[in-house]
Protein backbone atom coordinates (compact mmCIF):
# COMPACT_ATOMS: atom_id res chain seq x y z
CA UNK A 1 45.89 -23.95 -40.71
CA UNK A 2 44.45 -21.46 -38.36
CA UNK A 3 41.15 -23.34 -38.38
CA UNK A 4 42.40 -26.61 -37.94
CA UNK A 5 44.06 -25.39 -34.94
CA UNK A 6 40.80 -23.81 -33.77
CA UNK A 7 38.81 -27.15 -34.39
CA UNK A 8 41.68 -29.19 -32.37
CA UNK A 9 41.45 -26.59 -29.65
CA UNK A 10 37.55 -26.50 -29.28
CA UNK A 11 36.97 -30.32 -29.89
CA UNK A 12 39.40 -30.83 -26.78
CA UNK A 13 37.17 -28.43 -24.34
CA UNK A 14 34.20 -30.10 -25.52
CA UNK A 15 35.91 -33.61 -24.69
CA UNK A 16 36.94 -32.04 -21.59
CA UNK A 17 33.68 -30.65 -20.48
CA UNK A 18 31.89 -33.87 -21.71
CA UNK A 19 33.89 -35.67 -19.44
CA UNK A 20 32.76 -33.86 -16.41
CA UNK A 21 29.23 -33.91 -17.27
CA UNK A 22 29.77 -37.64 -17.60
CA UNK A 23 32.44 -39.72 -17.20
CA UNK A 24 30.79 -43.01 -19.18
CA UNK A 25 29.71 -41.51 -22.44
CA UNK A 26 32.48 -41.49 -25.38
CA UNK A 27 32.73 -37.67 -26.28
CA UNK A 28 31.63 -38.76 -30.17
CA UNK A 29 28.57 -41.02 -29.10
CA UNK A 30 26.38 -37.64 -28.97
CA UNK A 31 26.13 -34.95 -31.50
CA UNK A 32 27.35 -31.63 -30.78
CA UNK A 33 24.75 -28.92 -30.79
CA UNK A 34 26.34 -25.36 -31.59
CA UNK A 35 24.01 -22.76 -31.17
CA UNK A 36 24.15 -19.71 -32.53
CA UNK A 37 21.51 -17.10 -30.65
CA UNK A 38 20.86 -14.96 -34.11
CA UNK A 39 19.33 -15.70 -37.46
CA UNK A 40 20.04 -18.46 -39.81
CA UNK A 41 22.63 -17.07 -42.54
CA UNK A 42 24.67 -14.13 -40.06
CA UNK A 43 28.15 -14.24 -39.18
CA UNK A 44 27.66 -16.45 -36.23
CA UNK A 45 25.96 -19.49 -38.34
CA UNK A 46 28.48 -19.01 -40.53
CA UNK A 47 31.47 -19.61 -37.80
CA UNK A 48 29.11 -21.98 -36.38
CA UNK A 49 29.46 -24.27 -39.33
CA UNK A 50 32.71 -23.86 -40.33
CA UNK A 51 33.75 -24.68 -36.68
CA UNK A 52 31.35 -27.34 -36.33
CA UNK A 53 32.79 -29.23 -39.57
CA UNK A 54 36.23 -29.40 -38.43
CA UNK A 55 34.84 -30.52 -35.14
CA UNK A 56 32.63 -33.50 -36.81
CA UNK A 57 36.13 -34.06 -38.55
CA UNK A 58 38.42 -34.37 -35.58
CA UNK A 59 36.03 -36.31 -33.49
CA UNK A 60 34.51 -38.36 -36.13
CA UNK A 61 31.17 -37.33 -34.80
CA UNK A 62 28.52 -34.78 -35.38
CA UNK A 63 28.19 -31.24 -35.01
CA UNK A 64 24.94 -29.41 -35.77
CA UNK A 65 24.40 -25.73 -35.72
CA UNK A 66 21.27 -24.46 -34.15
CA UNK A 67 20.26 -20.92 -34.65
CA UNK A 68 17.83 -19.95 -32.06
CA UNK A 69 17.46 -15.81 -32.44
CA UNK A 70 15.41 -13.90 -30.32
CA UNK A 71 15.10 -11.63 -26.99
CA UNK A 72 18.89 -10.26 -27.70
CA UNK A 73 20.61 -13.47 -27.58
CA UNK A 74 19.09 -14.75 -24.55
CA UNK A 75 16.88 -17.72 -25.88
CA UNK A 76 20.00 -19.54 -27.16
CA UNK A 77 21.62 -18.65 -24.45
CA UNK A 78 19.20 -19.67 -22.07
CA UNK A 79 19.04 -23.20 -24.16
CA UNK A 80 22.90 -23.59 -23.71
CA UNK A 81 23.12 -22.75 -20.24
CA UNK A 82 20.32 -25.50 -19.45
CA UNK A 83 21.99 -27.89 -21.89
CA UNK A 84 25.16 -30.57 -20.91
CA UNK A 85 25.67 -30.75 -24.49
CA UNK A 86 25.25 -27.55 -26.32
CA UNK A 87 27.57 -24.66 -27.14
CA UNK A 88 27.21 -21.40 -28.18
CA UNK A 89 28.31 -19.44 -31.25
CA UNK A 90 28.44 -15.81 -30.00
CA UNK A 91 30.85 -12.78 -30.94
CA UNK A 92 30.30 -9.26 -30.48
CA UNK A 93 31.68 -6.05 -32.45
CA UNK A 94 30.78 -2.98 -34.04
CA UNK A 95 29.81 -2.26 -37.26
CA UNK A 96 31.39 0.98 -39.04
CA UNK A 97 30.08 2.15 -41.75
C-alpha cells in the first residue's frame, strides 16, 4: 500500500514538472529516466526500480533506471540537473555496524 501511494505521489510531480518543461508533450509519450548516482545493484537501484515500476504502472509508460556512479554522486547528478526528463534516486544515511 505504502508503495502504491509513493508511485501515485511521484508519478504526479513528474506529470507536474513535465508540464512546465512543456506544455504539448503527454507526460507518458517519453520514458522516464531515474538515475541513481551509485553502482548498479546498491540500495538506490534497488528503490530506483521498485519506484520506477509502479511509475511505468500508473502512467502506462516507461521508467528506466540509470545508474551513473562516480565523483561522489555528482555525475548523475550533474546528468539530472542538465536533463528536462530525468530524476534522481538519492538517499543518504549512516551505516552502523
Amino acid at each position: 500500500m505504502a508503495h502504491k501511494r509513493l508511485a501515485t505521489i511521484a508519478a504526479a510531480g513528474h506529470c507536474a514538472l513535465a508540464g512546465v518543461a512543456s506544455a504539448q508533450v503527454a507526460c507518458s509519450t517519453r520514458p522516464i529516466t531515474l538515475v541513481a548516482p551509485q553502482v548498479a545493484g546498491g540500495t538506490n537501484d534497488m528503490v530506483g526500480r521498485l519506484v520506477g515500476q509502479k511509475l511505468a504502472e500508473v502512467l502506462g509508460g516507461t521508467a528506466v533506471v540509470d545508474n551513473r556512479p562516480g565523483a561522489g554522486g555528482n555525475i548523475g547528478t550533474r546528468l539530472v540537473d542538465l536533463s528536462k526528463w530525468a530524476r534522481i534516486v538519492k538517499s543518504s544515511g549512516a551505516a552502523v555496524d
